[in-house]
Structures are given as structure tokens and as C-alpha cells.
C-alpha atoms as a PDB file:
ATOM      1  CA  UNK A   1     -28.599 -20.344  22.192  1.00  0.00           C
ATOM      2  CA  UNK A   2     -28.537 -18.692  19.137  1.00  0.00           C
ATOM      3  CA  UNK A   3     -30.210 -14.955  18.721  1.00  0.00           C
ATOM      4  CA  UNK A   4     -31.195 -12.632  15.982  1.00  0.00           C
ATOM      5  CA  UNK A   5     -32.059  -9.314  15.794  1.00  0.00           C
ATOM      6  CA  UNK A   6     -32.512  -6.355  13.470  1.00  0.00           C
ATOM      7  CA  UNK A   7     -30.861  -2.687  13.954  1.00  0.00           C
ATOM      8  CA  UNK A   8     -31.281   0.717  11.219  1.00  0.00           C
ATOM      9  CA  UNK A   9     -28.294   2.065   9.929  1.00  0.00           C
ATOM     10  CA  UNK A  10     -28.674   5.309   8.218  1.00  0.00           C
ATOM     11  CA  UNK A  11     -28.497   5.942   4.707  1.00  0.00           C
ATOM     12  CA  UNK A  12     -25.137   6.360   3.302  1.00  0.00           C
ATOM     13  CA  UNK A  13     -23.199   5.153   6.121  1.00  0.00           C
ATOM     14  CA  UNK A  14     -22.678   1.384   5.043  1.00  0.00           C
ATOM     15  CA  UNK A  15     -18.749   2.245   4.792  1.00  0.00           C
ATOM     16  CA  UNK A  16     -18.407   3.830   7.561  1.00  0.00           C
ATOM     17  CA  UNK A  17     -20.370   1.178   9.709  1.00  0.00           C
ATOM     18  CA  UNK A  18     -18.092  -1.457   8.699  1.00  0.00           C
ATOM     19  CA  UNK A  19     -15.058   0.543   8.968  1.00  0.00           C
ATOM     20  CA  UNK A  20     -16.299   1.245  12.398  1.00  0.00           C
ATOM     21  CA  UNK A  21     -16.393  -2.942  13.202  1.00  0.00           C
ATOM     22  CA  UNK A  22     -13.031  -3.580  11.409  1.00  0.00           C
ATOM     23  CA  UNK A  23     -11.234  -1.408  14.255  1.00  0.00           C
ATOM     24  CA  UNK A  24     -13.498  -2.820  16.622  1.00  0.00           C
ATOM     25  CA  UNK A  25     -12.154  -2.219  20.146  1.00  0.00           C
ATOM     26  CA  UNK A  26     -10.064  -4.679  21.955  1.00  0.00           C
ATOM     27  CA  UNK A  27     -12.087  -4.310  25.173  1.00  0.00           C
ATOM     28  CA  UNK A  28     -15.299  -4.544  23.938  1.00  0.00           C
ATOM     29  CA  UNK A  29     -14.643  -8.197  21.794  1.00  0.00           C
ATOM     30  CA  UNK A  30     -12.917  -8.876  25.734  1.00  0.00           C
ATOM     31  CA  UNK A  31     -16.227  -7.816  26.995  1.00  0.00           C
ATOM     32  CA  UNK A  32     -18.515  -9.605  24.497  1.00  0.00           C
ATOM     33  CA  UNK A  33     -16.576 -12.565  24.784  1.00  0.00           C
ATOM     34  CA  UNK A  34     -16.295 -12.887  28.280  1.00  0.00           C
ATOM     35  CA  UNK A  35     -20.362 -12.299  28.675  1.00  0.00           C
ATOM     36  CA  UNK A  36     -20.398 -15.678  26.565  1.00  0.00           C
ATOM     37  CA  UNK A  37     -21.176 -14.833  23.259  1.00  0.00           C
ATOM     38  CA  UNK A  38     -19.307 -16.206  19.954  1.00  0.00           C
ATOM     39  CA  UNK A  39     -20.312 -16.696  16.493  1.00  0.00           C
ATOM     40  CA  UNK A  40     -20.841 -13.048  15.939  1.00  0.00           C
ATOM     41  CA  UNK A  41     -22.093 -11.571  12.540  1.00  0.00           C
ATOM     42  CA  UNK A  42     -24.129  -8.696  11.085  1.00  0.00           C
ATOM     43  CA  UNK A  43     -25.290  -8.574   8.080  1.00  0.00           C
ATOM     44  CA  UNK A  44     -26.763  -5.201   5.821  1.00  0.00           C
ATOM     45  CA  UNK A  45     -29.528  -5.283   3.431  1.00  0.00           C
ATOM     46  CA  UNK A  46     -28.197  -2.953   1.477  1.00  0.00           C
ATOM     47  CA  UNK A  47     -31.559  -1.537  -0.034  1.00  0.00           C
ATOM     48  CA  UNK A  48     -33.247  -1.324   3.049  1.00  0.00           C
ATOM     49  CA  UNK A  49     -30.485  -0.434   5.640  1.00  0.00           C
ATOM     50  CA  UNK A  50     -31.100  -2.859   7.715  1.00  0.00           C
ATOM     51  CA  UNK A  51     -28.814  -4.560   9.878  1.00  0.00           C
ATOM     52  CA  UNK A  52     -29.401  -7.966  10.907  1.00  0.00           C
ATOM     53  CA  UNK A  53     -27.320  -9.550  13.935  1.00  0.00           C
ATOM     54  CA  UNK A  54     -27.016 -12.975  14.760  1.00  0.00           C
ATOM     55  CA  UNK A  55     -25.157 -14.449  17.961  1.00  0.00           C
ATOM     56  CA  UNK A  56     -24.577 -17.469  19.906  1.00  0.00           C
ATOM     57  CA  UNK A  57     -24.333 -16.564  24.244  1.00  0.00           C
ATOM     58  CA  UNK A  58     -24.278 -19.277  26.641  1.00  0.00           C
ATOM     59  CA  UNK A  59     -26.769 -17.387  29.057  1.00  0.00           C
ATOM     60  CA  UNK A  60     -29.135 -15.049  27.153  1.00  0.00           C
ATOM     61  CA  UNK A  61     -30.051 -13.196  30.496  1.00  0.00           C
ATOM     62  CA  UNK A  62     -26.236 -12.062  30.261  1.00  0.00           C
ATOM     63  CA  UNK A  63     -27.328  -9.907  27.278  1.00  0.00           C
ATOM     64  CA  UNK A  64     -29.103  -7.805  30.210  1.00  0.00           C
ATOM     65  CA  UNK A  65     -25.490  -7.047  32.223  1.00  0.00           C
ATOM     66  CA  UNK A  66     -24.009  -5.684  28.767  1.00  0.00           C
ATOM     67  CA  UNK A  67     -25.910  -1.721  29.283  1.00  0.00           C
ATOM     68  CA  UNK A  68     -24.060  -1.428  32.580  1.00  0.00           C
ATOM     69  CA  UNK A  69     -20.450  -1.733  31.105  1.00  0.00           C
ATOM     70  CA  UNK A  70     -18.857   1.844  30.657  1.00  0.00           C
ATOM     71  CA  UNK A  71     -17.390   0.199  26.784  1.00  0.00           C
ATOM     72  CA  UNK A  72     -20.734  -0.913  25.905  1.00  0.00           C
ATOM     73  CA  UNK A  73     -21.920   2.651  26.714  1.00  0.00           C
ATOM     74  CA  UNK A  74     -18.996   4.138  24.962  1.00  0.00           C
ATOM     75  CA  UNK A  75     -19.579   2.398  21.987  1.00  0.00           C
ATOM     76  CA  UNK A  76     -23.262   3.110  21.808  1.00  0.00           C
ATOM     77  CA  UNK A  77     -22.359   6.942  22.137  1.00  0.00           C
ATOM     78  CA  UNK A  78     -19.255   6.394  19.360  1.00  0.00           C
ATOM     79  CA  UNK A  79     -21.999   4.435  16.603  1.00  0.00           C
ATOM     80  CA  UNK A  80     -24.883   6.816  17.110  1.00  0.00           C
ATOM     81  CA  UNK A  81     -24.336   9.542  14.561  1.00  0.00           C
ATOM     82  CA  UNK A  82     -24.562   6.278  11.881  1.00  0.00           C
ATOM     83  CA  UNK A  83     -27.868   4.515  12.994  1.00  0.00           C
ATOM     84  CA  UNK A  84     -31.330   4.360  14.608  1.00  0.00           C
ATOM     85  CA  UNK A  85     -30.573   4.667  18.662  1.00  0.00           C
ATOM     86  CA  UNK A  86     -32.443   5.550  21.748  1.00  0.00           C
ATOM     87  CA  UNK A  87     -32.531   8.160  24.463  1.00  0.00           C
ATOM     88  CA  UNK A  88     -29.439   5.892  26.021  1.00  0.00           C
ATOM     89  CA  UNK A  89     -27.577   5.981  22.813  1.00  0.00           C
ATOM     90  CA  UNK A  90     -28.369   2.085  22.466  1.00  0.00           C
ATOM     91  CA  UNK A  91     -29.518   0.802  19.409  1.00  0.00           C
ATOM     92  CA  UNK A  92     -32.650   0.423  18.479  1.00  0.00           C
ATOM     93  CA  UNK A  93     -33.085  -3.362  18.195  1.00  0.00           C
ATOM     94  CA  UNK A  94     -35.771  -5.644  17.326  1.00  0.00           C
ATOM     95  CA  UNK A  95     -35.697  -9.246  18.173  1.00  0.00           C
ATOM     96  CA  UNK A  96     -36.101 -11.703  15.583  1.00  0.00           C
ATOM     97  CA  UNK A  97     -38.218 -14.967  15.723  1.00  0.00           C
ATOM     98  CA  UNK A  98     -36.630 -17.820  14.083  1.00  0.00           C
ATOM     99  CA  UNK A  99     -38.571 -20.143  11.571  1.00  0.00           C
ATOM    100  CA  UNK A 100     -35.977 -22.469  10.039  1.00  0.00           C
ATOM    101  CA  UNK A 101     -33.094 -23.745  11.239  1.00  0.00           C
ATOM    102  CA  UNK A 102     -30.476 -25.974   9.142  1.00  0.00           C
ATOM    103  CA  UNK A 103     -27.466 -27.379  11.201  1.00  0.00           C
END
């Protein structure tokens, strides 16, 4: 199943945001991988600073075991001085709905 979403990165931290994914951590691409998702990209609109993910999992329920893991947490603490987060340091996401789909 493939899944989209949207996330707010602050202004001026584009660079720092995608510095931030190109040392992305070894255990956390274990972890994503291993919770069954692939195909992996975000995307920035650079005028609005919006983020938009898109993802392929096997099981979307496993999406709900990622909070628990201590790396997911860690990396939610280590991105939130660069974007839009809640109370747990998560992101705050918004699901998208798709509307066209070309394979």
C-alpha cells in the first residue's frame, strides 16, 4: 500500500533538513525497513515549506508500532528544532488522500 502525507518544516531550514536525511541513521533505515516499508521519498515545496512523504509498507497498521521504538523517538527529539512537532516530539503529520494514480 502506498501512503502520503504532509509534514512543516520551518523556514530556513531546507539545508539542514536534508543534510539531516543524507546521514540518516543506520538503525533507523534497519528499523523502517524491517517494519515493511520501501520506496521512501520526501519531497519540499520550497515556497510553502511543506514536506510531502510518500511510502510503500506491507502492513499499514505497522506504522502504529514505529512511536514505541527508542530510534524513532530519538529521531523525533534530534529533527524537532527544524519543523512543526507535537508534545511527543513527533511530527506533525497530515494524511493525504490520493486522487490519481499512474503505474
Amino acid at each position: 500500500m502506498r501512503i502520503a502525507f504532509k509534514m512543516h518544516l520551518h523556514p530556513g531550514q531546507a539545508a539542514e533538513y536534508r543534510r539531516r536525511h543524507d546521514e540518516i541513521w543506520p538503525e533507523l533505515v534497519v528499523l523502517l525497513k524491517t517494519t515493511g516499508i520501501s520506496d521512501y521519498s520526501i519531497f519540499l515545496d520550497d515556497s510553502t515549506h511543506e514536506l510531502f512523504g510518500v511510502l510503500n509498507i506491507d502492513d499499514p497498521a505497522a506504522l502504529d508500532t514505529l512511536p514505541g521504538h527508542p530510534v524513532m523517538q530519538h529521531w523525533w527529539t534530534y529533527m524537532k528544532d527544524i519543523m512543526a512537532t507535537r508534545d511527543d516530539d513527533s511530527p506533525v503529520s497530515t494524511p493525504l488522500q490520493e486522487v490519481f494514480y499512474l503505474p
